[in-house]
C-alpha atoms as a PDB file:
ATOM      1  CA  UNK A   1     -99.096 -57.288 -29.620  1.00  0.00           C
ATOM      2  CA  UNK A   2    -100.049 -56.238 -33.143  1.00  0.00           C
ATOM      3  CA  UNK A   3    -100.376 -52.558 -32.095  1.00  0.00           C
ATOM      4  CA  UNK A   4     -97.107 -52.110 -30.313  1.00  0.00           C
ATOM      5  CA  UNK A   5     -95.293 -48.897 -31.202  1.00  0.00           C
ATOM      6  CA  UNK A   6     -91.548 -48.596 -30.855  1.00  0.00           C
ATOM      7  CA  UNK A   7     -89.437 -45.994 -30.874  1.00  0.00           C
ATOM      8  CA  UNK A   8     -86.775 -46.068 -33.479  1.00  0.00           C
ATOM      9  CA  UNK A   9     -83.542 -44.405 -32.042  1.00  0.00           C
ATOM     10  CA  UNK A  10     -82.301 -42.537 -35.774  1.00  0.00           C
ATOM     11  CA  UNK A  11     -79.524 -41.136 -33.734  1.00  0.00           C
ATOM     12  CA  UNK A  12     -77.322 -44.017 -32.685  1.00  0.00           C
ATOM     13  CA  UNK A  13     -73.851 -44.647 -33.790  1.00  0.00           C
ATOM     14  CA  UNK A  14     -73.410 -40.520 -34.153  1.00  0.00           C
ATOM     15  CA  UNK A  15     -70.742 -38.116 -32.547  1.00  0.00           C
ATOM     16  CA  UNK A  16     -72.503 -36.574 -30.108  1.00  0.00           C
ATOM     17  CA  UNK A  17     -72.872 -32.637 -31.483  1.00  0.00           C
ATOM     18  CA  UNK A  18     -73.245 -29.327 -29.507  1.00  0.00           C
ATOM     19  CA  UNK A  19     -73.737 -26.144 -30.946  1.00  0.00           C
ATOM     20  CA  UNK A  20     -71.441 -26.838 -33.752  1.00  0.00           C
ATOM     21  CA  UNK A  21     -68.766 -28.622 -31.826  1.00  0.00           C
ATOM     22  CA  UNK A  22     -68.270 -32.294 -32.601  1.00  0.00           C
ATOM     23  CA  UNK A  23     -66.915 -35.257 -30.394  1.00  0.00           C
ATOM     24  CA  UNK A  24     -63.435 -34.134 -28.143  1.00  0.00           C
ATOM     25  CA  UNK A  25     -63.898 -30.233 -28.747  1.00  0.00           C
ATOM     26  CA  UNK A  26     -66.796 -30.136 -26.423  1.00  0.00           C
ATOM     27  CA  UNK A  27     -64.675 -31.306 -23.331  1.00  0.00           C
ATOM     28  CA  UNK A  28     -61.719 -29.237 -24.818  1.00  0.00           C
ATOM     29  CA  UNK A  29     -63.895 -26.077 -24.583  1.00  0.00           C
ATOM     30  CA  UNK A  30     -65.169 -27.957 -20.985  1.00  0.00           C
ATOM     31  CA  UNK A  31     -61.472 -27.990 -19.908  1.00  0.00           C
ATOM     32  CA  UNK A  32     -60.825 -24.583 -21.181  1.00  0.00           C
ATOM     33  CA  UNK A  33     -63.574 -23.227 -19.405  1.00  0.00           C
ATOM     34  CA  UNK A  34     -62.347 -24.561 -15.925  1.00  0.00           C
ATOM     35  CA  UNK A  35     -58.802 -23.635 -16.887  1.00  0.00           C
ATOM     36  CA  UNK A  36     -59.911 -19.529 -17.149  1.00  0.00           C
ATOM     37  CA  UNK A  37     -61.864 -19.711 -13.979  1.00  0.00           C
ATOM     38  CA  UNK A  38     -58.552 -20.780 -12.355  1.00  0.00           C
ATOM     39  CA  UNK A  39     -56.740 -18.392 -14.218  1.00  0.00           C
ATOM     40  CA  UNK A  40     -59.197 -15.701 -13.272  1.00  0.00           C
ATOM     41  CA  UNK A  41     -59.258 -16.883  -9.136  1.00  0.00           C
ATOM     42  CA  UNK A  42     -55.150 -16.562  -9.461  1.00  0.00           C
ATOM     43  CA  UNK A  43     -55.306 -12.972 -10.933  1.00  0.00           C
ATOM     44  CA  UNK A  44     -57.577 -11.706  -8.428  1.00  0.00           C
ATOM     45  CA  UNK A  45     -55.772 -13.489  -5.405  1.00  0.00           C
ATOM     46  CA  UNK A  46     -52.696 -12.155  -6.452  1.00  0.00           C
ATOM     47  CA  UNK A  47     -54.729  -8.268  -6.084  1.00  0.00           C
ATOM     48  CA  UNK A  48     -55.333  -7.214  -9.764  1.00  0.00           C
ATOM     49  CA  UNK A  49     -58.142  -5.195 -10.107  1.00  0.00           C
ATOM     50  CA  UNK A  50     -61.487  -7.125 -10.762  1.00  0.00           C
ATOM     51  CA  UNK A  51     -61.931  -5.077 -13.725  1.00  0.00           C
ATOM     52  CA  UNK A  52     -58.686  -5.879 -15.416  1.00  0.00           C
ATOM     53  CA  UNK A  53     -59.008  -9.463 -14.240  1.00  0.00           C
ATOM     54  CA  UNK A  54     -62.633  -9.505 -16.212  1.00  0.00           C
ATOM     55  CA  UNK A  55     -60.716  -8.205 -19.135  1.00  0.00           C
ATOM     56  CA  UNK A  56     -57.944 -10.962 -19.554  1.00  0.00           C
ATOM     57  CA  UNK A  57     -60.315 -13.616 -18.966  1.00  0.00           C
ATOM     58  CA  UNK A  58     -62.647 -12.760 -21.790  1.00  0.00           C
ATOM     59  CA  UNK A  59     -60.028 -11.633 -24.131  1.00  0.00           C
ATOM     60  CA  UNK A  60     -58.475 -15.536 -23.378  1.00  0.00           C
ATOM     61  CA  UNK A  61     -61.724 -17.015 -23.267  1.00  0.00           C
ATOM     62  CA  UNK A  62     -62.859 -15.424 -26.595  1.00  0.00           C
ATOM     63  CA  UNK A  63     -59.566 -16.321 -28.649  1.00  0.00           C
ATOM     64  CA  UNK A  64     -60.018 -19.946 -27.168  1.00  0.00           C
ATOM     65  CA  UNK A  65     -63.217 -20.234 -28.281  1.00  0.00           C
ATOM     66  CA  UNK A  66     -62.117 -19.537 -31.737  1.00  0.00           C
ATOM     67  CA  UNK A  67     -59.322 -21.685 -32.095  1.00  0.00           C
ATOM     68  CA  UNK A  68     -61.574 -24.666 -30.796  1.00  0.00           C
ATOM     69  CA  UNK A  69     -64.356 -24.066 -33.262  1.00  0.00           C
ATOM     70  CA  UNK A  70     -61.670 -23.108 -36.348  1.00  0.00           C
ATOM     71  CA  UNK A  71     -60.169 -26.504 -35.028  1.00  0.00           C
ATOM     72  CA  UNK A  72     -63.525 -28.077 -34.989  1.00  0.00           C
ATOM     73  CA  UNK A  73     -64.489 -27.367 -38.456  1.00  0.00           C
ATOM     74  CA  UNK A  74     -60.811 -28.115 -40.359  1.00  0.00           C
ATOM     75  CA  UNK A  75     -59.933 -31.317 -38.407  1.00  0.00           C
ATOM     76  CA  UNK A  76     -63.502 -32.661 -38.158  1.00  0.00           C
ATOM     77  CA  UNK A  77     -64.678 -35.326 -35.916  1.00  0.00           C
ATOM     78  CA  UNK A  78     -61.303 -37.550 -35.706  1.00  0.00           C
ATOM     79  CA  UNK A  79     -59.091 -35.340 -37.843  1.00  0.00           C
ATOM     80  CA  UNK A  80     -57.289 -33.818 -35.310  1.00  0.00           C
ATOM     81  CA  UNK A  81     -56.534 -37.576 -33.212  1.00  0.00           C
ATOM     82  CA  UNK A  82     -55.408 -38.840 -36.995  1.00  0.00           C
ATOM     83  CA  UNK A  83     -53.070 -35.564 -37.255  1.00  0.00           C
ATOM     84  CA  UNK A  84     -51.235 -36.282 -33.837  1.00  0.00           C
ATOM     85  CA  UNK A  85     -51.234 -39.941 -35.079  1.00  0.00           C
ATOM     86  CA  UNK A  86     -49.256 -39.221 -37.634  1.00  0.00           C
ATOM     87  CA  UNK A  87     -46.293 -37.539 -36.162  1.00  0.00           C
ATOM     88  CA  UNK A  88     -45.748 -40.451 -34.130  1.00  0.00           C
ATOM     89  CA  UNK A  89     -45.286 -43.071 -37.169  1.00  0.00           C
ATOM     90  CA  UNK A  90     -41.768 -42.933 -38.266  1.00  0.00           C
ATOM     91  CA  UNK A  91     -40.873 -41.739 -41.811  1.00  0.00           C
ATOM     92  CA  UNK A  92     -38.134 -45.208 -42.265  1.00  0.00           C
ATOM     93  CA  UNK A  93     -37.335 -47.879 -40.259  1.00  0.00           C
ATOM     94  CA  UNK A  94     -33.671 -48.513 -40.237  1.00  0.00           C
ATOM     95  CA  UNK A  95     -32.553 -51.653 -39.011  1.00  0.00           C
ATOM     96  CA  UNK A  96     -28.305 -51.932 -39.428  1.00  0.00           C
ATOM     97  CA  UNK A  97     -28.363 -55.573 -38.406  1.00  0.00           C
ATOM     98  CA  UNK A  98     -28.941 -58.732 -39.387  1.00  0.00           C
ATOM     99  CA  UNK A  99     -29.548 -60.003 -35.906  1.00  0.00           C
ATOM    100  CA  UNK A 100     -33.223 -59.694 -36.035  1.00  0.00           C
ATOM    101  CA  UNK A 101     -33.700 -61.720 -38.951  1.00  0.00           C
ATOM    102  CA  UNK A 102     -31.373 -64.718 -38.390  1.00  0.00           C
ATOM    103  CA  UNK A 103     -33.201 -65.653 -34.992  1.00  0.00           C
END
């Protein structure tokens, strides 16, 4: 067994990384992606013109891939779940009774 070799696995513990897009992103542009087809089968069932159809869908699709990757690079890997975090955390706690503390 002196000449095993083993593979070392360098990558583990890591946000998982695709093109530029860390961690949630990736299923946010995932979700997005499913959300224009839908949008796109809507439009042309309703009878707008394929053309025009085409047209919103990419105009969407490109401004939503923008705002994921701006959002990608400013909030970071868990900068965006700490942002929504903290709007949930109260600025004070008022408590106008007494009753809590003399159980």
């Amino acid at each position: 067994m002196a000449g095993s070799i083993y593979k070392i696995n360098k990558g583990i513990n890591q946000s998982i990384e695709f093109r530029g897009l860390k961690a949630q992103y990736i299923w946010y542009l995932g979700g997005g992606m499913v959300a224009l087809l839908v949008l796109f089968a809507i439009l042309y069932f309703i009878g707008i013109p394929s053309l025009i159809c085409v047209g919103v869908v990419v105009v969407s699709g490109a401004g939503m891939i923008m705002q994921i990757y701006s959002m990608s690079s400013k909030y970071g890997e868990h900068g965006l779940m700490k942002k929504m975090a903290a709007r949930r955390v109260p600025r004070a706690i008022r408590c106008r009774s007494r009753r809590v503390f003399l159980k």
